[in-house]
N, C-alpha and C. Protein backbone atom coordinates (compact mmCIF):
# COMPACT_ATOMS: atom_id res chain seq x y z
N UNK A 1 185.02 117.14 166.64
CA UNK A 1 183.92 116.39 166.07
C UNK A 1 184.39 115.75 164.77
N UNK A 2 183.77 114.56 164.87
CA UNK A 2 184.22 114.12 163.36
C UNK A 2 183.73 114.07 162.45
N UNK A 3 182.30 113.98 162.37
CA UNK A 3 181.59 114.63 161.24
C UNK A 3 180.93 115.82 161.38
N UNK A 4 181.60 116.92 160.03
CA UNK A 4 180.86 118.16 159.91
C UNK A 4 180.03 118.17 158.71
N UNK A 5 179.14 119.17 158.73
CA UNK A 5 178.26 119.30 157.56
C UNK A 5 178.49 121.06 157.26
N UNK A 6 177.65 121.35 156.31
CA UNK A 6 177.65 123.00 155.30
C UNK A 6 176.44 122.20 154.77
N UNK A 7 175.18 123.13 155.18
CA UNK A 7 174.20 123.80 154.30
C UNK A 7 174.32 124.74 153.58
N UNK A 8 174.00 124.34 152.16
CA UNK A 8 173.81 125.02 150.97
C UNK A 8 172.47 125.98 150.65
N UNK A 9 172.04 126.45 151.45
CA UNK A 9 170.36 127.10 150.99
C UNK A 9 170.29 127.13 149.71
N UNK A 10 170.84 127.61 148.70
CA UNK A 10 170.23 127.64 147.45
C UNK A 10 170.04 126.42 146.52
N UNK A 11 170.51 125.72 146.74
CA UNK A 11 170.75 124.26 146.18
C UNK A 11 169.69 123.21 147.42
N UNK A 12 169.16 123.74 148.50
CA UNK A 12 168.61 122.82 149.36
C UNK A 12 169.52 121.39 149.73
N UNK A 13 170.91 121.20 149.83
CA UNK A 13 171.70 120.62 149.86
C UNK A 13 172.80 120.93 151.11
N UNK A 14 172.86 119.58 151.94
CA UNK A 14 173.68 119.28 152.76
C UNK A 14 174.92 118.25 152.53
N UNK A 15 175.73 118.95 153.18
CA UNK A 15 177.25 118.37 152.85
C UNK A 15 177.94 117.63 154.01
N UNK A 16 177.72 116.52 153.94
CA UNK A 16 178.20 116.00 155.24
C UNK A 16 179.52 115.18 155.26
N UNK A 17 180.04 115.48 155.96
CA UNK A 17 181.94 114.31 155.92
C UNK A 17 182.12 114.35 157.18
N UNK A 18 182.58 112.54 156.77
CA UNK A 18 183.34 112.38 158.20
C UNK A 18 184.73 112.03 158.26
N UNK A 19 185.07 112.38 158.96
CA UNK A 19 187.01 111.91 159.70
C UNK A 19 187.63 111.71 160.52
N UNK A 20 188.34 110.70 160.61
CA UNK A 20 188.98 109.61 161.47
C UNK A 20 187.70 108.88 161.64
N UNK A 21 187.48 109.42 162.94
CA UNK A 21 186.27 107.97 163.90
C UNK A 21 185.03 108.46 164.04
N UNK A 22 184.10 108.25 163.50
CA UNK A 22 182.83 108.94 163.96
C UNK A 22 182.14 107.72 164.33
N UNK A 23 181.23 108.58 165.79
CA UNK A 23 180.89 107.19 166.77
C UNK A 23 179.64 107.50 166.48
N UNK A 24 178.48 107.09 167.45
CA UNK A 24 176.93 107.24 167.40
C UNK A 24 176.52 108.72 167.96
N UNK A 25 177.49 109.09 168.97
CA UNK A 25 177.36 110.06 169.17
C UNK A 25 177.78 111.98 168.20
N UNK A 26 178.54 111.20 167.53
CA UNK A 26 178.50 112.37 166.42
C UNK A 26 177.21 112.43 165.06
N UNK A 27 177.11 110.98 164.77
CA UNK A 27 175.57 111.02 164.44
C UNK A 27 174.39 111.28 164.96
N UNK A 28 174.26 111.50 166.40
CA UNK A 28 172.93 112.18 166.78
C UNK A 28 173.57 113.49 166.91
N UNK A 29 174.49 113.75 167.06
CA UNK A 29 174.72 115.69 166.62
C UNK A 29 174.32 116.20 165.42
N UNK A 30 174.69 115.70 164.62
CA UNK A 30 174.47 116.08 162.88
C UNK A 30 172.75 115.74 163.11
N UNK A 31 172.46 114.94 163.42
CA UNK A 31 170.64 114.65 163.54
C UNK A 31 169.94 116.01 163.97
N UNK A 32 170.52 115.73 165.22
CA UNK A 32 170.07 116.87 166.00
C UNK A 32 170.27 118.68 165.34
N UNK A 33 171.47 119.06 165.03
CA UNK A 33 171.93 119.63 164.40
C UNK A 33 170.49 120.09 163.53
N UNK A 34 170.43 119.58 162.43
CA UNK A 34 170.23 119.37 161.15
C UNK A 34 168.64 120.29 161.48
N UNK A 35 167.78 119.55 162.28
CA UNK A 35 166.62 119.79 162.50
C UNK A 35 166.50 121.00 163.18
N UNK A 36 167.40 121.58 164.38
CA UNK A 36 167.93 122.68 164.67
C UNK A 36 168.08 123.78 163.58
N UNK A 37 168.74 123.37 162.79
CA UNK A 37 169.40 124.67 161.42
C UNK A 37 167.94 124.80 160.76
N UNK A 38 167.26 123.60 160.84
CA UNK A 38 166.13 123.96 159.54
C UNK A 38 166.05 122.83 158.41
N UNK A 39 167.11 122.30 158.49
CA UNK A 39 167.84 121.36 157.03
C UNK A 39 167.29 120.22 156.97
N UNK A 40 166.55 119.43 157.80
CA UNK A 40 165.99 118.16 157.34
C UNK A 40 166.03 117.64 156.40
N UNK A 41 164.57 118.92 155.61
CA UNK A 41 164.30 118.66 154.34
C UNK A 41 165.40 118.53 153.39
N UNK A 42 166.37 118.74 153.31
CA UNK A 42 167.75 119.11 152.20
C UNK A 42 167.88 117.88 151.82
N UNK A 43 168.56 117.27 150.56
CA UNK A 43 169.11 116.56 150.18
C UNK A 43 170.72 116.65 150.69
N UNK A 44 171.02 114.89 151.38
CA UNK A 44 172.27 115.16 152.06
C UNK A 44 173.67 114.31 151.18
N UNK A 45 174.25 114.67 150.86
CA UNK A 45 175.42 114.31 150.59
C UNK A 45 176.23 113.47 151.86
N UNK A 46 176.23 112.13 151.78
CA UNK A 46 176.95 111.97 152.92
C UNK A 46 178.29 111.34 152.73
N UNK A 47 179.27 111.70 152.66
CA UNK A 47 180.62 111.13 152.18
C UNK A 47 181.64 110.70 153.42
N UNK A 48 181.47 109.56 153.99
CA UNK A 48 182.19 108.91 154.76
C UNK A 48 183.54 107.58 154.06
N UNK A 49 184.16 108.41 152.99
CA UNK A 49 185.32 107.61 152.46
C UNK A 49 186.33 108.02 153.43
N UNK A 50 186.89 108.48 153.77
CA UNK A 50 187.76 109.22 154.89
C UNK A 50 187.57 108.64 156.45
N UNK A 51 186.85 107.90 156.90
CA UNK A 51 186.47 108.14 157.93
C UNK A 51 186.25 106.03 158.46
N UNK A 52 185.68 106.13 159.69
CA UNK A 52 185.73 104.64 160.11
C UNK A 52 184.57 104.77 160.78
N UNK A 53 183.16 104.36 160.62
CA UNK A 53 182.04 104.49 161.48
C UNK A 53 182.64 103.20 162.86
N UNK A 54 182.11 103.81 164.09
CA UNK A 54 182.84 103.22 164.79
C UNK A 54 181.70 102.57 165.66
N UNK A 55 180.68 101.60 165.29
CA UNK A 55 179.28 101.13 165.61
C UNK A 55 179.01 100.12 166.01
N UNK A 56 179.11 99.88 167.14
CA UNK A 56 178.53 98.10 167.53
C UNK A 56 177.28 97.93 167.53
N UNK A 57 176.82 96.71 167.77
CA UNK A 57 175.37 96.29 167.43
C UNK A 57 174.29 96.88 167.57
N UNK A 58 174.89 97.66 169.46
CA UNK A 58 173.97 98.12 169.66
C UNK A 58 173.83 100.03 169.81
N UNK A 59 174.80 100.18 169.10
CA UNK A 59 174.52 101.64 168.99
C UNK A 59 174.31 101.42 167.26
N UNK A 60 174.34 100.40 166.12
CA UNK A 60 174.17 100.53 164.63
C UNK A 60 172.13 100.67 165.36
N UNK A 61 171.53 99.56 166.44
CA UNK A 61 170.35 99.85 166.59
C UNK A 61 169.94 101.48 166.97
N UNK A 62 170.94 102.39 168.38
CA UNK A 62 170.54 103.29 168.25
C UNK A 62 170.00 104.17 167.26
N UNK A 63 171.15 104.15 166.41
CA UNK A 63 171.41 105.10 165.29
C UNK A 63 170.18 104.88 163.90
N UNK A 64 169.74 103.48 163.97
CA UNK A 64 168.14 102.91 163.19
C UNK A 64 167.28 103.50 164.07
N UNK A 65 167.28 103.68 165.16
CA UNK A 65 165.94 103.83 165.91
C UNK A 65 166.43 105.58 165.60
N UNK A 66 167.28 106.44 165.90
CA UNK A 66 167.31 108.02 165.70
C UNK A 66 166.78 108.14 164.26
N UNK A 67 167.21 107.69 163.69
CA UNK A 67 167.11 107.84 162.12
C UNK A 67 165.48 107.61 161.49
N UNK A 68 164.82 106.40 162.41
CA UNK A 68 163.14 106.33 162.02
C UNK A 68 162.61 107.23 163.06
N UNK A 69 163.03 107.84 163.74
CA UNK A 69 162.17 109.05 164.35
C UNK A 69 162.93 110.63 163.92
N UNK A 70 163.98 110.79 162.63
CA UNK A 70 163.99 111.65 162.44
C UNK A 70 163.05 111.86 161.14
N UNK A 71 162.85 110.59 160.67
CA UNK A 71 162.02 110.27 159.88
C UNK A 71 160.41 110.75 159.85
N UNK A 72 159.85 111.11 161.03
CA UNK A 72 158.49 111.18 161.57
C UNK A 72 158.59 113.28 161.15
N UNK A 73 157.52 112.89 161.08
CA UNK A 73 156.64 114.70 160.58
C UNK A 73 157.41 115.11 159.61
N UNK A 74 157.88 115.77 159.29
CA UNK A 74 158.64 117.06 157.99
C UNK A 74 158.98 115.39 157.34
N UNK A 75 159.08 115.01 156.05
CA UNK A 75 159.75 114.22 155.60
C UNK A 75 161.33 114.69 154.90
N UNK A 76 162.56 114.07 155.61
CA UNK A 76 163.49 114.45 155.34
C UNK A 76 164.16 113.93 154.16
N UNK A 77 165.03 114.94 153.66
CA UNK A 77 165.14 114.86 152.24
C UNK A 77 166.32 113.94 151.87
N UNK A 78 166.48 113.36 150.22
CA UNK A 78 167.01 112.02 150.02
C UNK A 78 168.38 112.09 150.73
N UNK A 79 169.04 110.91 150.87
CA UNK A 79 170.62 110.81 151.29
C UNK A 79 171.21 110.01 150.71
N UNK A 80 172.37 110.61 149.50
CA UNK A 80 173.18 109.70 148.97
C UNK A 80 174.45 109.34 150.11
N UNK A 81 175.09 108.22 150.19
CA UNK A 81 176.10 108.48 151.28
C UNK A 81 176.97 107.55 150.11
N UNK A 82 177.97 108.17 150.07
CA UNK A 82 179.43 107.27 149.73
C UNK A 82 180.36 106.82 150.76
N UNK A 83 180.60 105.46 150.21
CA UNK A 83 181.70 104.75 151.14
C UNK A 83 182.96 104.62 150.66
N UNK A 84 183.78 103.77 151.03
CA UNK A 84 184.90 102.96 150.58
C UNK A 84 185.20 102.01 150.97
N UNK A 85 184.79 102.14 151.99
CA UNK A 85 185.36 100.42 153.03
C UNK A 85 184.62 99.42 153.01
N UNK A 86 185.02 98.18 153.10
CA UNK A 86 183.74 97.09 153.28
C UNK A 86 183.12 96.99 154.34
N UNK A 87 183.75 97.91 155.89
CA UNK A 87 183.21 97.87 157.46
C UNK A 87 182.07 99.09 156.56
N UNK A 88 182.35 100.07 155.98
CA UNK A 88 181.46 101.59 156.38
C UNK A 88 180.83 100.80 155.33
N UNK A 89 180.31 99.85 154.24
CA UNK A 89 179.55 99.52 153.76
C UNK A 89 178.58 98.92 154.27
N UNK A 90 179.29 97.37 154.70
CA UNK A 90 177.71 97.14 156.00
C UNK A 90 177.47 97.70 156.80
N UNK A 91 178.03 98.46 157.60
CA UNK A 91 177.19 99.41 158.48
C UNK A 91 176.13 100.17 157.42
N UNK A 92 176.37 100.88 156.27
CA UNK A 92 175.32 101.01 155.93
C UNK A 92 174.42 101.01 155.50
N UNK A 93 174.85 99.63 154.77
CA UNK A 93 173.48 98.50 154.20
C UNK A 93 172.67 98.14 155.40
N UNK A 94 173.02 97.73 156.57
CA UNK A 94 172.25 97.48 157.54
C UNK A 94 171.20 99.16 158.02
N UNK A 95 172.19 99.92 158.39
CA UNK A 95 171.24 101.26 158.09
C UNK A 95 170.25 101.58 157.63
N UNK A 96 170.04 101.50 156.27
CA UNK A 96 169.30 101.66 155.03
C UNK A 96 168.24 100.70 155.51
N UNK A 97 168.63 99.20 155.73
CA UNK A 97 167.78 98.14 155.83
C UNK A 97 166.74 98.83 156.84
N UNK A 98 166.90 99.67 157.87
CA UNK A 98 166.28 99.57 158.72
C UNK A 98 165.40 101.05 158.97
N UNK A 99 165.65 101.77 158.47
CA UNK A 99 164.68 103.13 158.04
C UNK A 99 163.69 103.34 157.09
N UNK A 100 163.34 102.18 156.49
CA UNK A 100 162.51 102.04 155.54
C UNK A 100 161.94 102.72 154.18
N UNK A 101 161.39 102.89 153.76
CA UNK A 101 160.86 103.72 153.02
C UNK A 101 161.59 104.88 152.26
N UNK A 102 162.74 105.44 152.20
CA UNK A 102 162.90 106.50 152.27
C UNK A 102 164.14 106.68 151.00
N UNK A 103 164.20 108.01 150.01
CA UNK A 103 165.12 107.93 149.47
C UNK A 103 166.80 107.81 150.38
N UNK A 104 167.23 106.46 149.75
CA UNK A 104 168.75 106.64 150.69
C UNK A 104 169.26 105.08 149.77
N UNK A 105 170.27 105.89 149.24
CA UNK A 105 171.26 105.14 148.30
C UNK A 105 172.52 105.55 148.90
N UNK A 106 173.13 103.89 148.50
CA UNK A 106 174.53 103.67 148.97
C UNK A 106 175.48 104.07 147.28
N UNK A 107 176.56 104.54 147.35
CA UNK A 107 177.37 104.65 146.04
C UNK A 107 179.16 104.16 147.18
N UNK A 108 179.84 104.01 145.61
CA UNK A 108 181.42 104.01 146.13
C UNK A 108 182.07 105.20 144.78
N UNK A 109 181.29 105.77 144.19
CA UNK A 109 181.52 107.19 143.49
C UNK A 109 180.87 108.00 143.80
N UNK A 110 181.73 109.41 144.04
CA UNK A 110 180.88 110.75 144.85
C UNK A 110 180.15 111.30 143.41
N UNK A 111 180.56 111.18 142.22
CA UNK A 111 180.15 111.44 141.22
C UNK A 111 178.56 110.84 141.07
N UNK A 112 178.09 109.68 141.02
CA UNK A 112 176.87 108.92 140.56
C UNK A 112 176.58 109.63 141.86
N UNK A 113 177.08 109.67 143.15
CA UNK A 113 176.15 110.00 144.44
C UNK A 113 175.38 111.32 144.10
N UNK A 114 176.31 112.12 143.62
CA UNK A 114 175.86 113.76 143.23
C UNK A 114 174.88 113.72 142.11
N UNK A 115 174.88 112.95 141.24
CA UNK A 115 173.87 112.85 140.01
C UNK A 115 171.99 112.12 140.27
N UNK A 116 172.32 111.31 141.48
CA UNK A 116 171.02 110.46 142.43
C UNK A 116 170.47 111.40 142.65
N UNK A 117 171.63 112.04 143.83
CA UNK A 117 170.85 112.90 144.82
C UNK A 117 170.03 114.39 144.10
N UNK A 118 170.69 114.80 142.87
CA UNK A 118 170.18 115.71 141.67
C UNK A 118 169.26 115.51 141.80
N UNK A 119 168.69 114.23 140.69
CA UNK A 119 167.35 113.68 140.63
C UNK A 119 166.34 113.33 141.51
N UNK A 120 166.98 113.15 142.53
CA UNK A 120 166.08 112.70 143.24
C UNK A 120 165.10 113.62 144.20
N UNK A 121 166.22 114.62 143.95
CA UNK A 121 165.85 115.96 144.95
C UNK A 121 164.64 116.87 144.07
N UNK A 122 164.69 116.38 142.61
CA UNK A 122 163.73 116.97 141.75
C UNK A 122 162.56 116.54 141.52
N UNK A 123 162.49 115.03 141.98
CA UNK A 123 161.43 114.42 142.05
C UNK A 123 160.79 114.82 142.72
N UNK A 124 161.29 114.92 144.38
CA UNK A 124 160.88 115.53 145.39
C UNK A 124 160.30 116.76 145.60
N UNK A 125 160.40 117.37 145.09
CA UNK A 125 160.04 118.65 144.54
C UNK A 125 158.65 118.97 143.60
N UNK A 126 158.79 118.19 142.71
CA UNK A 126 157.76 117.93 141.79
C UNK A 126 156.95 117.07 142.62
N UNK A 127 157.29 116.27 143.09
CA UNK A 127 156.05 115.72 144.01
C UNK A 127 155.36 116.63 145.33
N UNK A 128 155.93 116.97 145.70
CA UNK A 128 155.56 118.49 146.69
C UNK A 128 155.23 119.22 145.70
N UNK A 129 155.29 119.56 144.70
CA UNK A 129 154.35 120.78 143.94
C UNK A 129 153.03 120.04 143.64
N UNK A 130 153.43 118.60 143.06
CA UNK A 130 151.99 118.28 142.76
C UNK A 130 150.84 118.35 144.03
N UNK A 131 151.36 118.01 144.95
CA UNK A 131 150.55 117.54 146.44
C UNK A 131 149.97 119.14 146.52
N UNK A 132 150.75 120.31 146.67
CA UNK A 132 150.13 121.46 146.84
C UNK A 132 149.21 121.92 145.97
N UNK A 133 149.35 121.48 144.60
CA UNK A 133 148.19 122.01 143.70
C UNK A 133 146.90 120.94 143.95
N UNK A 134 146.67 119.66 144.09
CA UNK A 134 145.67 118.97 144.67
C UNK A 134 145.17 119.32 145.64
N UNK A 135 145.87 119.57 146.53
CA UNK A 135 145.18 120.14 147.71
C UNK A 135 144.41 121.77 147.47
N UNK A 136 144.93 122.80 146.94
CA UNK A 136 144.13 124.05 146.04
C UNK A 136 142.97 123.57 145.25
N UNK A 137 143.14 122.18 144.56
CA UNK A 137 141.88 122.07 143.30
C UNK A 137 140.84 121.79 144.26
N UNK A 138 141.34 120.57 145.61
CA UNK A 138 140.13 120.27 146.45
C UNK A 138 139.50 121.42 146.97
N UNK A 139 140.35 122.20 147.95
CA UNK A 139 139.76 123.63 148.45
C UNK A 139 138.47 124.39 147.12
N UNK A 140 139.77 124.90 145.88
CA UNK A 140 138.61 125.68 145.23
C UNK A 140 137.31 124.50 144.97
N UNK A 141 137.19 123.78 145.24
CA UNK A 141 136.09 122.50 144.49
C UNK A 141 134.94 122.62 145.72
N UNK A 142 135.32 122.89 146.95
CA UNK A 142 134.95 122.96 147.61
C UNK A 142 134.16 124.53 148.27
N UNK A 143 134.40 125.52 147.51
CA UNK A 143 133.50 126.58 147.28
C UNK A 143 132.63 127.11 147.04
């Protein structure tokens, strides 16, 4: 396989790399995978400098269409992905373009990627705490 990942439980953080060739089909493993382990929610590290996404038109569509239905129920957590190449870049500017909504930043430093995904994962957090205490004030209000 060419891309592996390591969940971090304590950090809520996924580690994902790829090498040599990763096709569409190693991206719906890690998808699949992911939701399997539990990890959705995690903030993912995705570091494909090493590696050659190997995607024609119509598997870059598969891989938009897996990606907005991994998107659906649990909301999954931000994804910094680092590149290097100008191919693994548009592939994943077009990516991004097409999942909408969602924290997912492109970097070409694993450094700024790790400092995003920090923040961003704290936001996330704080916004899930706030949502749970609104939802308690409505309940007790409602007594």
């Amino acid at each position: 396989m060419s891309l592996n990942w390591s969940a971090l439980p304590p950090s809520r953080l996924c580690i994902v790399t790829g090498a040599d060739t990763v096709t569409r089909a190693d991206i719906k493993a890690y998808l699949d995978s992911s939701i399997e382990e539990g990890i959705k929610s995690y903030g993912k590290l995705v570091d494909i400098t090493a590696c050659t996404l190997a995607l024609d038109a119509d598997d870059l569509e598969t891989v938009a269409d897996d990606l907005i239905r991994y998107g659906a129920g649990e909301p999954p957590g931000p994804v910094a992905m680092v590149v290097a190449s100008a191919l693994n870049l548009d592939m994943a500017v077009l990516l991004k373009q097409r999942v909408g909504d969602r924290p997912f930043r492109i970097f070409t430093n694993a450094g700024a990627a790790r400092a995003w995904l920090s923040a961003a994962q704290e936001s996330q957090e704080a916004h899930a705490l706030s949502s749970v205490m609104r939802t308690r004030q409505r309940r007790l209000r409602s007594i």
